[in-house]
Every structure is written in C-alpha cells, then in structure tokens.
PDB file of N, CA and C in Angstrom:
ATOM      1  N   UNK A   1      95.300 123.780 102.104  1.00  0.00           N
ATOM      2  CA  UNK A   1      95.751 123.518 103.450  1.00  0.00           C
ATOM      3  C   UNK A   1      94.640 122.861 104.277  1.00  0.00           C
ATOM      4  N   UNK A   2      93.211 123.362 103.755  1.00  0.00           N
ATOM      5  CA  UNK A   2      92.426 122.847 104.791  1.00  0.00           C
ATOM      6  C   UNK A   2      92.232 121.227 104.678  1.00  0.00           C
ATOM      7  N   UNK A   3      92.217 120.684 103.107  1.00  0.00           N
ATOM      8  CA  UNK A   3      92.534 119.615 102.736  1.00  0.00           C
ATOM      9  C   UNK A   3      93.068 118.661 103.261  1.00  0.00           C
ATOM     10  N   UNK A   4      94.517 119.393 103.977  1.00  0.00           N
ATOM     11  CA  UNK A   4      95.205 118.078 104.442  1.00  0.00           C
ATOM     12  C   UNK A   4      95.094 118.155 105.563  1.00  0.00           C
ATOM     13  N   UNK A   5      94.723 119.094 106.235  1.00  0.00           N
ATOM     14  CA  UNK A   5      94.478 119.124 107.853  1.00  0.00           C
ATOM     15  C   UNK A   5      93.123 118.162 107.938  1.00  0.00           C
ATOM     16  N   UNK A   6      91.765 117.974 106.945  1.00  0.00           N
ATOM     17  CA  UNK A   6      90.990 117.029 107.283  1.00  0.00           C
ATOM     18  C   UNK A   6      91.443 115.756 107.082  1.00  0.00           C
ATOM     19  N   UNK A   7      92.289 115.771 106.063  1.00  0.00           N
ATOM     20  CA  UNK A   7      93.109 114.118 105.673  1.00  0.00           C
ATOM     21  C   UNK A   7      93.817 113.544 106.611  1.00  0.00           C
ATOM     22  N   UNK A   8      94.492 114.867 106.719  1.00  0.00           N
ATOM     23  CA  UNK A   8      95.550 114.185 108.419  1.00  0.00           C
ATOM     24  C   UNK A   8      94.501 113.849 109.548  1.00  0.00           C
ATOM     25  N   UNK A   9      93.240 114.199 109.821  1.00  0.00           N
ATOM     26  CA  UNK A   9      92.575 113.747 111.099  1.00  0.00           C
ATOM     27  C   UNK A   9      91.847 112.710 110.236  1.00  0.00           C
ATOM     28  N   UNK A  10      91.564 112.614 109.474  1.00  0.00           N
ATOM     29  CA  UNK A  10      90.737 111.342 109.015  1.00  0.00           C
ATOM     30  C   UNK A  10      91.328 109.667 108.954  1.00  0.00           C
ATOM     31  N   UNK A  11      93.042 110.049 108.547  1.00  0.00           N
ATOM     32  CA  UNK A  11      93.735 109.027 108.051  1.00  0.00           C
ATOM     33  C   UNK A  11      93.955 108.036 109.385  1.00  0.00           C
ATOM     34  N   UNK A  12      94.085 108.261 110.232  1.00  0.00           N
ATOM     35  CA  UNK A  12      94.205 107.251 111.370  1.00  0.00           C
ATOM     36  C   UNK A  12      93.451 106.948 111.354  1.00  0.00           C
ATOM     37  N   UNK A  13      92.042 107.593 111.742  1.00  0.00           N
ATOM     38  CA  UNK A  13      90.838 106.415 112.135  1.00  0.00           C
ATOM     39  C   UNK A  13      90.336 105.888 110.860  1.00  0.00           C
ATOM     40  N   UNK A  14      90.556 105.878 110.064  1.00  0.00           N
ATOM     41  CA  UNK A  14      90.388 105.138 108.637  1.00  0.00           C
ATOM     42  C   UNK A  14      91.714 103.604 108.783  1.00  0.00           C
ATOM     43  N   UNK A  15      92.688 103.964 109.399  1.00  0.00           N
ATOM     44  CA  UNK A  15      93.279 103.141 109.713  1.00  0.00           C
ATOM     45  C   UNK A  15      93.302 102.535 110.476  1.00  0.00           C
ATOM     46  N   UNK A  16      93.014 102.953 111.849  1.00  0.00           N
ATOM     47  CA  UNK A  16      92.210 101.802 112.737  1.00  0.00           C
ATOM     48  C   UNK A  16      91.241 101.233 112.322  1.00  0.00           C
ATOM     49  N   UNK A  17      90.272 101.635 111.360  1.00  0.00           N
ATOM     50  CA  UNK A  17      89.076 100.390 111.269  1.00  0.00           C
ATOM     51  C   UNK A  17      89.435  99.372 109.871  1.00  0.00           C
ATOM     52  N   UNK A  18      90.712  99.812 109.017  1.00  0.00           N
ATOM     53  CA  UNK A  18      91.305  99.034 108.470  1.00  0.00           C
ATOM     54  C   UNK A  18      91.886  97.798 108.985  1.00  0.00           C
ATOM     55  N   UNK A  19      92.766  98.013 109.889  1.00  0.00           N
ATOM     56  CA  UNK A  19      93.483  97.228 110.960  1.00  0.00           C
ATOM     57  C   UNK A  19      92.569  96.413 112.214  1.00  0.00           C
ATOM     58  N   UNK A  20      91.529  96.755 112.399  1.00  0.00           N
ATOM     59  CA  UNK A  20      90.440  95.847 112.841  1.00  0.00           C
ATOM     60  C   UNK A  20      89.173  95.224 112.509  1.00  0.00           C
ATOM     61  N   UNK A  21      89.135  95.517 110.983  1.00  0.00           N
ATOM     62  CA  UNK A  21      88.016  94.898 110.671  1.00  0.00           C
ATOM     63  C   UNK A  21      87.764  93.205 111.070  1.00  0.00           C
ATOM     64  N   UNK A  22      89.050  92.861 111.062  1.00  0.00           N
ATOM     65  CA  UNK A  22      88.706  91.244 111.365  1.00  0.00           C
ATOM     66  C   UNK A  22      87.884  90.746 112.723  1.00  0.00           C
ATOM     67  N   UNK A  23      87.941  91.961 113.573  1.00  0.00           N
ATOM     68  CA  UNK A  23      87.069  91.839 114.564  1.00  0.00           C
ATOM     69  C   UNK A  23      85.457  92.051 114.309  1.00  0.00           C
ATOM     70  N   UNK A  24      85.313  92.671 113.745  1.00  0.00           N
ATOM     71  CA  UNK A  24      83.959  92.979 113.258  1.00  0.00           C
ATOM     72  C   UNK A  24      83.849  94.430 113.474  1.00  0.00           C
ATOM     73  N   UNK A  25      83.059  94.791 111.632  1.00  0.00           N
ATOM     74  CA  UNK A  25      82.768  96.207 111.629  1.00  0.00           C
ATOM     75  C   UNK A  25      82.232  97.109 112.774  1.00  0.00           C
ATOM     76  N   UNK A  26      81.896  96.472 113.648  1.00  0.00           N
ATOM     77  CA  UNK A  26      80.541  97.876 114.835  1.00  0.00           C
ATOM     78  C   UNK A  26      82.001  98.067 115.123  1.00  0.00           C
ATOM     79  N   UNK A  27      83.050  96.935 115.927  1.00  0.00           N
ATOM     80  CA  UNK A  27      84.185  97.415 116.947  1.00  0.00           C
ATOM     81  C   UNK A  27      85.116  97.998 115.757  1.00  0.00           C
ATOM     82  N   UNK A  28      85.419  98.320 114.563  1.00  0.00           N
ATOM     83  CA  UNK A  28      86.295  98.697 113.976  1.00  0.00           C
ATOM     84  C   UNK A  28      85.760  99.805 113.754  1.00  0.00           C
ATOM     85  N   UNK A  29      84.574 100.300 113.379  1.00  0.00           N
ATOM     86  CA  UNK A  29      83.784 101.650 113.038  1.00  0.00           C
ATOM     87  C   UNK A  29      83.879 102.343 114.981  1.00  0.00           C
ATOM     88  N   UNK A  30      83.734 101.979 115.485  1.00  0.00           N
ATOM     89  CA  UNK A  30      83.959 102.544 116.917  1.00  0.00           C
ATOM     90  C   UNK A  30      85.161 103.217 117.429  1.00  0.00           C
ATOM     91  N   UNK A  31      86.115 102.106 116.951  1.00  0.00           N
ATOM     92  CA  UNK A  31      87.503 102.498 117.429  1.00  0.00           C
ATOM     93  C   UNK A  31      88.102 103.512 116.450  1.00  0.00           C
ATOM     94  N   UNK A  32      87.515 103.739 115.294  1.00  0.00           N
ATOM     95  CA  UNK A  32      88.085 104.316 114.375  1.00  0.00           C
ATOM     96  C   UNK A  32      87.131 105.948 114.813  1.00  0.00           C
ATOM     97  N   UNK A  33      86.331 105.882 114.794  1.00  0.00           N
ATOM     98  CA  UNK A  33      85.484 107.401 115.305  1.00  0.00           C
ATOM     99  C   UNK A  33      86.124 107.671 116.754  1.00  0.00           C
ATOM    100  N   UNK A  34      86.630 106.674 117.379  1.00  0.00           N
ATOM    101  CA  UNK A  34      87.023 107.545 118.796  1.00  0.00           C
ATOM    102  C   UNK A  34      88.569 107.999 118.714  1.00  0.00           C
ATOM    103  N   UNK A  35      89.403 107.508 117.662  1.00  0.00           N
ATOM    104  CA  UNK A  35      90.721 107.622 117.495  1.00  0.00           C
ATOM    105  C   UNK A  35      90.902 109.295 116.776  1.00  0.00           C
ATOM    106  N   UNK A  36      89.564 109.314 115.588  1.00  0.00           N
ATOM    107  CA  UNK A  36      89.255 110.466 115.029  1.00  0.00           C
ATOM    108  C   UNK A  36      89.029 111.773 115.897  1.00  0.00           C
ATOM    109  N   UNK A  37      88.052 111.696 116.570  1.00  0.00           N
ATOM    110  CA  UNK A  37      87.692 112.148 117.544  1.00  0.00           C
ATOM    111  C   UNK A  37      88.603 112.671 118.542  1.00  0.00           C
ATOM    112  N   UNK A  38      89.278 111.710 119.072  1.00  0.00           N
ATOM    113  CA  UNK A  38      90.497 112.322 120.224  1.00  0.00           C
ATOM    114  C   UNK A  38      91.680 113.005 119.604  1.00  0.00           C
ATOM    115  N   UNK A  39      91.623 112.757 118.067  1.00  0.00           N
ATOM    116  CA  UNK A  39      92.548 113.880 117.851  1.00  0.00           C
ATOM    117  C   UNK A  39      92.847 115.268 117.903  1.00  0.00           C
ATOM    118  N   UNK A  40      92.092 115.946 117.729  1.00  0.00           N
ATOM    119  CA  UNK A  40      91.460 117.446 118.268  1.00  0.00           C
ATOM    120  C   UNK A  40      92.085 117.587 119.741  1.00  0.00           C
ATOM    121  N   UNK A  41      91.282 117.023 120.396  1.00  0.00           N
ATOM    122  CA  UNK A  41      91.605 117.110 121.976  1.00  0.00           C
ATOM    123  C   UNK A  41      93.150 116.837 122.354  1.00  0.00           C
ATOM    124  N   UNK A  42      93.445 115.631 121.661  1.00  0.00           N
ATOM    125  CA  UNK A  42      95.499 115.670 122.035  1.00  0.00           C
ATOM    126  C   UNK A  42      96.580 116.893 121.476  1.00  0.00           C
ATOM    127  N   UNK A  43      95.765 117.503 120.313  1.00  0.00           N
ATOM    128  CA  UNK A  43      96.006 119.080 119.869  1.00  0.00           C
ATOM    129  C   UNK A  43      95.705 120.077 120.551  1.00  0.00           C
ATOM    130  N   UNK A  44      94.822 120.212 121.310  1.00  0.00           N
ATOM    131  CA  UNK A  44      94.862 121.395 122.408  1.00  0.00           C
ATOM    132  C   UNK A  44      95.573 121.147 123.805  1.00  0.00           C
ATOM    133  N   UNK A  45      95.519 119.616 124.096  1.00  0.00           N
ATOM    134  CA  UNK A  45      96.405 119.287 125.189  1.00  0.00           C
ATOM    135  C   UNK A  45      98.324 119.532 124.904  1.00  0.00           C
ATOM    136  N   UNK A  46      98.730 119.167 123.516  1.00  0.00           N
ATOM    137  CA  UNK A  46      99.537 119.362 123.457  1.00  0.00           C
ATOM    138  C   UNK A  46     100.231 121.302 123.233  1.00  0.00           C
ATOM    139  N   UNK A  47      99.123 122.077 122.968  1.00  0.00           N
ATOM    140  CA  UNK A  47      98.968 123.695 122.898  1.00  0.00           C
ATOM    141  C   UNK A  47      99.004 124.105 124.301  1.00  0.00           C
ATOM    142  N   UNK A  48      98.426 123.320 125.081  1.00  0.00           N
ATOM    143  CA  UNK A  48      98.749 123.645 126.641  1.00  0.00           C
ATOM    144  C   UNK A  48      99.619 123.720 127.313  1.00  0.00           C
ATOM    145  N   UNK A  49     100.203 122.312 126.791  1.00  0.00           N
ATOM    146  CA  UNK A  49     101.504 122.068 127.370  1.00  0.00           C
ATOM    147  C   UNK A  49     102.749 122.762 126.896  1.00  0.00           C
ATOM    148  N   UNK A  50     103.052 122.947 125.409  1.00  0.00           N
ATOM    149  CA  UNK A  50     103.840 123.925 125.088  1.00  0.00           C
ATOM    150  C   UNK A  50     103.360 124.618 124.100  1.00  0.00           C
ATOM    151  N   UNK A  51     103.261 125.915 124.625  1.00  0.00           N
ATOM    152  CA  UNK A  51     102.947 127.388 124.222  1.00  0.00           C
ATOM    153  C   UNK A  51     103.329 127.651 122.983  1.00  0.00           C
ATOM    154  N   UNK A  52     104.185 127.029 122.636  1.00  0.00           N
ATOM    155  CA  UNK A  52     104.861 128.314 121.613  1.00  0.00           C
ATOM    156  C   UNK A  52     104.442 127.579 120.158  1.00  0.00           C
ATOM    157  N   UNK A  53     103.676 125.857 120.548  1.00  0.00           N
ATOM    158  CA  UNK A  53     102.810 125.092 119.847  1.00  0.00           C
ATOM    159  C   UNK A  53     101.984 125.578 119.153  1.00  0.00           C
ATOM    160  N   UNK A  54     101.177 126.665 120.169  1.00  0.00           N
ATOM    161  CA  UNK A  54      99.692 127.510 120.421  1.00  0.00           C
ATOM    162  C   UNK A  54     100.125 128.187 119.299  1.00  0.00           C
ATOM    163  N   UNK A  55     100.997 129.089 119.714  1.00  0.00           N
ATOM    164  CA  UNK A  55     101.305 130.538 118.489  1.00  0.00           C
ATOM    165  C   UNK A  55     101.668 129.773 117.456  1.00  0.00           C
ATOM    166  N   UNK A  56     102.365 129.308 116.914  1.00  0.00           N
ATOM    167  CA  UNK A  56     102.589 128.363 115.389  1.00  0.00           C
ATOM    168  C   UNK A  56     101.192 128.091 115.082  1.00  0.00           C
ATOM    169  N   UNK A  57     100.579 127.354 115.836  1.00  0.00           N
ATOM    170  CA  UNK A  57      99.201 126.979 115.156  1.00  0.00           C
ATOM    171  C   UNK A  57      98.257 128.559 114.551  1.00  0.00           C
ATOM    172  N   UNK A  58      98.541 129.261 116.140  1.00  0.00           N
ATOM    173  CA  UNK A  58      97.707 130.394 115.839  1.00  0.00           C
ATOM    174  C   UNK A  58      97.943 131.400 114.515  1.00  0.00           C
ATOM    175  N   UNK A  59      99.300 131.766 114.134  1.00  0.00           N
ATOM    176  CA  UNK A  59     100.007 132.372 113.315  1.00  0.00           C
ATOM    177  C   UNK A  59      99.799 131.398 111.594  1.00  0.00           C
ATOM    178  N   UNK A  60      99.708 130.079 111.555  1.00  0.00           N
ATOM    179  CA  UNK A  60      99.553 129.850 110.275  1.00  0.00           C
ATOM    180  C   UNK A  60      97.646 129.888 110.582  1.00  0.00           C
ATOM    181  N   UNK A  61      97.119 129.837 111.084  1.00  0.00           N
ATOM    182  CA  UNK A  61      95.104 129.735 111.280  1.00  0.00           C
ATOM    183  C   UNK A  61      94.951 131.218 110.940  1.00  0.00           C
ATOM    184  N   UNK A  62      96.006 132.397 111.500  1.00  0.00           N
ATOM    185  CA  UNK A  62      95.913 133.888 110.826  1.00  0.00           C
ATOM    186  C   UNK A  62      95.825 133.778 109.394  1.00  0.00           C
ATOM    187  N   UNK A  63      97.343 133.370 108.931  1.00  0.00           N
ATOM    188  CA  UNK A  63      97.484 133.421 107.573  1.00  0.00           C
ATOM    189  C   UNK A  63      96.327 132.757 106.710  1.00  0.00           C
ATOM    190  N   UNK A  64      95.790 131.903 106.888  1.00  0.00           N
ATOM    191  CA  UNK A  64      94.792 131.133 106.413  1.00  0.00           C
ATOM    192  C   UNK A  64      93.493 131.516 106.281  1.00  0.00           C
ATOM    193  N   UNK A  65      93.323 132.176 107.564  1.00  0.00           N
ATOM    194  CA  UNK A  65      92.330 133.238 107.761  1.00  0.00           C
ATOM    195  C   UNK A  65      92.495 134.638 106.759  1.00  0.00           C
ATOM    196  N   UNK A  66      93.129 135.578 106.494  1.00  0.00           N
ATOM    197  CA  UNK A  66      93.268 136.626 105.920  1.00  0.00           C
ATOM    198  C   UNK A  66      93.115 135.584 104.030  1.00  0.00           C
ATOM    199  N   UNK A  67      93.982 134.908 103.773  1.00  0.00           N
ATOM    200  CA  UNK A  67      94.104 134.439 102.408  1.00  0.00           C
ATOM    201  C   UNK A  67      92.668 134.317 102.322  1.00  0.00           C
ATOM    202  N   UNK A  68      91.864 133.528 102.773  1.00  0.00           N
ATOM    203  CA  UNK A  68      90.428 133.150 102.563  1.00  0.00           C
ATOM    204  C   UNK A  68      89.637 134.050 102.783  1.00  0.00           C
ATOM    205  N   UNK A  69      89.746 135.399 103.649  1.00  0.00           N
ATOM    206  CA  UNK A  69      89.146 136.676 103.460  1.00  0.00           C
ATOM    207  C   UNK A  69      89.711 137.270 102.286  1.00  0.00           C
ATOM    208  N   UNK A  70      90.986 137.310 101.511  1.00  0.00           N
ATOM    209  CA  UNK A  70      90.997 137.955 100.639  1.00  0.00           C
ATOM    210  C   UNK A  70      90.351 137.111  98.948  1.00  0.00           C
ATOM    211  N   UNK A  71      90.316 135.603  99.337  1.00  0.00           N
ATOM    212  CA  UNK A  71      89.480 135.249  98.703  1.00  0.00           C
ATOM    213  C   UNK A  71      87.507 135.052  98.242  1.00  0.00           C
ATOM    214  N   UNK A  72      87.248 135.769  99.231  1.00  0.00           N
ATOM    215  CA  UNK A  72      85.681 136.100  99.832  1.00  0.00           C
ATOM    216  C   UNK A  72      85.385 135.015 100.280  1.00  0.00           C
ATOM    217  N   UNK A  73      86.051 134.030 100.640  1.00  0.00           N
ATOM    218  CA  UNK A  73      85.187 132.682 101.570  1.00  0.00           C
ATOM    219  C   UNK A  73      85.063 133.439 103.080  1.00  0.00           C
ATOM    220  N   UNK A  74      84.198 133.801 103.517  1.00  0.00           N
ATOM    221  CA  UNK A  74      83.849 134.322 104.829  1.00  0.00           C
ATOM    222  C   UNK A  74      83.482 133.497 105.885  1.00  0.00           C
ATOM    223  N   UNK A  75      82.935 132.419 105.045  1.00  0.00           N
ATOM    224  CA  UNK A  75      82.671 131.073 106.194  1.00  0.00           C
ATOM    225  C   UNK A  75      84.010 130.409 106.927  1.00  0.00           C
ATOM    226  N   UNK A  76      84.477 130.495 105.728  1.00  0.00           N
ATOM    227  CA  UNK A  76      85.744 129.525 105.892  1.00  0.00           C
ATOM    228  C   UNK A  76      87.123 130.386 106.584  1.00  0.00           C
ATOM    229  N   UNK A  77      87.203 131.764 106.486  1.00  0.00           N
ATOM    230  CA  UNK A  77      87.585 132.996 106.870  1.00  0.00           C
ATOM    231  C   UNK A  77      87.819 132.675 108.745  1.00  0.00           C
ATOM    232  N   UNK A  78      86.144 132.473 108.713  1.00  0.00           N
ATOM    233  CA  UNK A  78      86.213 133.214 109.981  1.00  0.00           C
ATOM    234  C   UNK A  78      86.389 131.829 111.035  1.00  0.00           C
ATOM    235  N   UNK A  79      86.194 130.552 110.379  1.00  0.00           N
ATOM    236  CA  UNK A  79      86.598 129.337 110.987  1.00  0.00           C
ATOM    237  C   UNK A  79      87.832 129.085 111.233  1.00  0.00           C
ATOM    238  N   UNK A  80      88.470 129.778 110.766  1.00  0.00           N
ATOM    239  CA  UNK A  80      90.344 130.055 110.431  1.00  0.00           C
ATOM    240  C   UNK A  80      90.670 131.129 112.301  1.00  0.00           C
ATOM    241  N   UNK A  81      90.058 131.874 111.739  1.00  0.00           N
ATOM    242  CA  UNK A  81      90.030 133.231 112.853  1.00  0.00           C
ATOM    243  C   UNK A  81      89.717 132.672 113.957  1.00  0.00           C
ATOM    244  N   UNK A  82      88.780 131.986 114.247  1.00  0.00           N
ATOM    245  CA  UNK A  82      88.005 131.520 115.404  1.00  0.00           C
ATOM    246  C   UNK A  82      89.528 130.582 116.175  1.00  0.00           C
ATOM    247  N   UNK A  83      90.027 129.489 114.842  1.00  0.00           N
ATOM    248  CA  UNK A  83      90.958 128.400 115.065  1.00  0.00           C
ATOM    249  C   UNK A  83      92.236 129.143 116.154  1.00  0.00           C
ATOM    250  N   UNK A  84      92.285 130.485 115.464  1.00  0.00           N
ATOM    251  CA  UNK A  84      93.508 130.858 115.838  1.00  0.00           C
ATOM    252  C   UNK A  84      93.501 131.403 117.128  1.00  0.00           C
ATOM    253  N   UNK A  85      91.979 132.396 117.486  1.00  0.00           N
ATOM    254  CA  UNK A  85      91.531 132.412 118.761  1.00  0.00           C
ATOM    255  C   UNK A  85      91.720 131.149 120.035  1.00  0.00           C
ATOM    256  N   UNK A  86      91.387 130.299 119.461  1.00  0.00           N
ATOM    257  CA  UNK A  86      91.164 129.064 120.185  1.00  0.00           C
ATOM    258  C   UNK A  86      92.676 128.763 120.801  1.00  0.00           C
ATOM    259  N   UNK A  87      93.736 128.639 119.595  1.00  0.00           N
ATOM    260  CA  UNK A  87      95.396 128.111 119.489  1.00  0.00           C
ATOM    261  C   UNK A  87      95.659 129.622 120.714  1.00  0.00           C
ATOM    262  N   UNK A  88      95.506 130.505 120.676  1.00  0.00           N
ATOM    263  CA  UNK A  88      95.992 131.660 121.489  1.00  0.00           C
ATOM    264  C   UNK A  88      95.687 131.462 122.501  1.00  0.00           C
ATOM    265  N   UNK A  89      94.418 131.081 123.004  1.00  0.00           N
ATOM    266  CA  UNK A  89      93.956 130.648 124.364  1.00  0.00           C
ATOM    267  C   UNK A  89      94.288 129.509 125.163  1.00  0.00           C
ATOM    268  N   UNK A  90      95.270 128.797 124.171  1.00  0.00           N
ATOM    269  CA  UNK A  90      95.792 127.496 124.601  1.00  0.00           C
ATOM    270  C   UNK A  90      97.149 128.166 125.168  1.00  0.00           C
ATOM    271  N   UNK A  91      97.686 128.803 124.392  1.00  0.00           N
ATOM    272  CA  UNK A  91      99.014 129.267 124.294  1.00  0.00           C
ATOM    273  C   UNK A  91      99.010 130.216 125.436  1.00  0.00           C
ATOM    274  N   UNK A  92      97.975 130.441 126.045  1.00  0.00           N
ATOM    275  CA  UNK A  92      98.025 131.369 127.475  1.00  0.00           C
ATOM    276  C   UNK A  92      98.109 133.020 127.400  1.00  0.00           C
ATOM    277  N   UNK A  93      97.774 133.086 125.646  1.00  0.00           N
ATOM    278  CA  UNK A  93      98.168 134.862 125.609  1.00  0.00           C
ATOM    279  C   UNK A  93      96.301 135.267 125.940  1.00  0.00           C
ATOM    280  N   UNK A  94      96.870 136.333 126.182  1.00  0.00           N
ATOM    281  CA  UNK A  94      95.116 137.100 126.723  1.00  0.00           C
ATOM    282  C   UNK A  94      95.049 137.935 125.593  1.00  0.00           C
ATOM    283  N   UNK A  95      94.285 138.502 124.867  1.00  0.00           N
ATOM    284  CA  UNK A  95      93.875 139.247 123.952  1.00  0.00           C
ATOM    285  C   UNK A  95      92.972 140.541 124.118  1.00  0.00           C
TER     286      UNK A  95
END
C-alpha cells in the first residue's frame, strides 16, 4: 500500500516534466517538484473540507499502522499512526 501511495504522488510530477521537457529541463524539473509537492497539501485541504475524507484516510493509516506493528516495522508503524493522527485533525475530531 505504501508503494502506491508514493507512485500515486510521484506519477504526476514525473509527468509534468515529461510534458515539458521541450521547454528546458531546469523549467520541467521545477514544475514537476512543485506539482509533487502540492500534492500533500491539496490532501489535507481536501480533509478539511470534507470530514468524513479525514476518517477514511484516518481508518485505512490505522489499519496500516497495526498490520506493520504486527509485522515489527516500527518505523513504518508509527508513520502510519502519526498519518492517521494528522487525517483526524483534519477531520475536526479531538482525541
């Protein structure tokens, strides 16, 4: 899962600097790191805006979280945990 969640944020801005290289690499490597980049941020804006976004996110970042604690990845565990913290705080629940 974590796989495609980095693939899915990678694949656009890999595609913007596909789609502009003819301009030249600096402006295609630019546009492609800021497209990357703002994806994150249009994911918590859109967790803001509807809530129930937040909990879906938060509820599979649980599951993901516990599987990878029951697998002993603790790093990766608690980056899950943290995720879901984060999705809850979007979602407006207090804890």
């Amino acid at each position: 899962m974590l796989l495609v969640l980095v693939l899915a944020g990678l694949v656009p801005g890999l595609a913007t600097v596909w789609l502009l290289r003819r301009r030249g690499w600096v402006l295609a490597l630019l546009a492609g790191l800021g497209v990357t980049v703002s994806l994150p941020g249009l994911l918590l804006v859109a967790m803001i805006a509807f809530p129930p976004l937040g909990i879906a996110v938060a509820l599979a970042a649980l599951v993901a979280a516990l599987r990878a604690y029951d697998d002993g990845r603790v790093l990766i565990g608690t980056a899950w945990a943290a995720t879901a913290v984060i999705a809850l705080g979007c979602a407006g629940v207090a804890l």
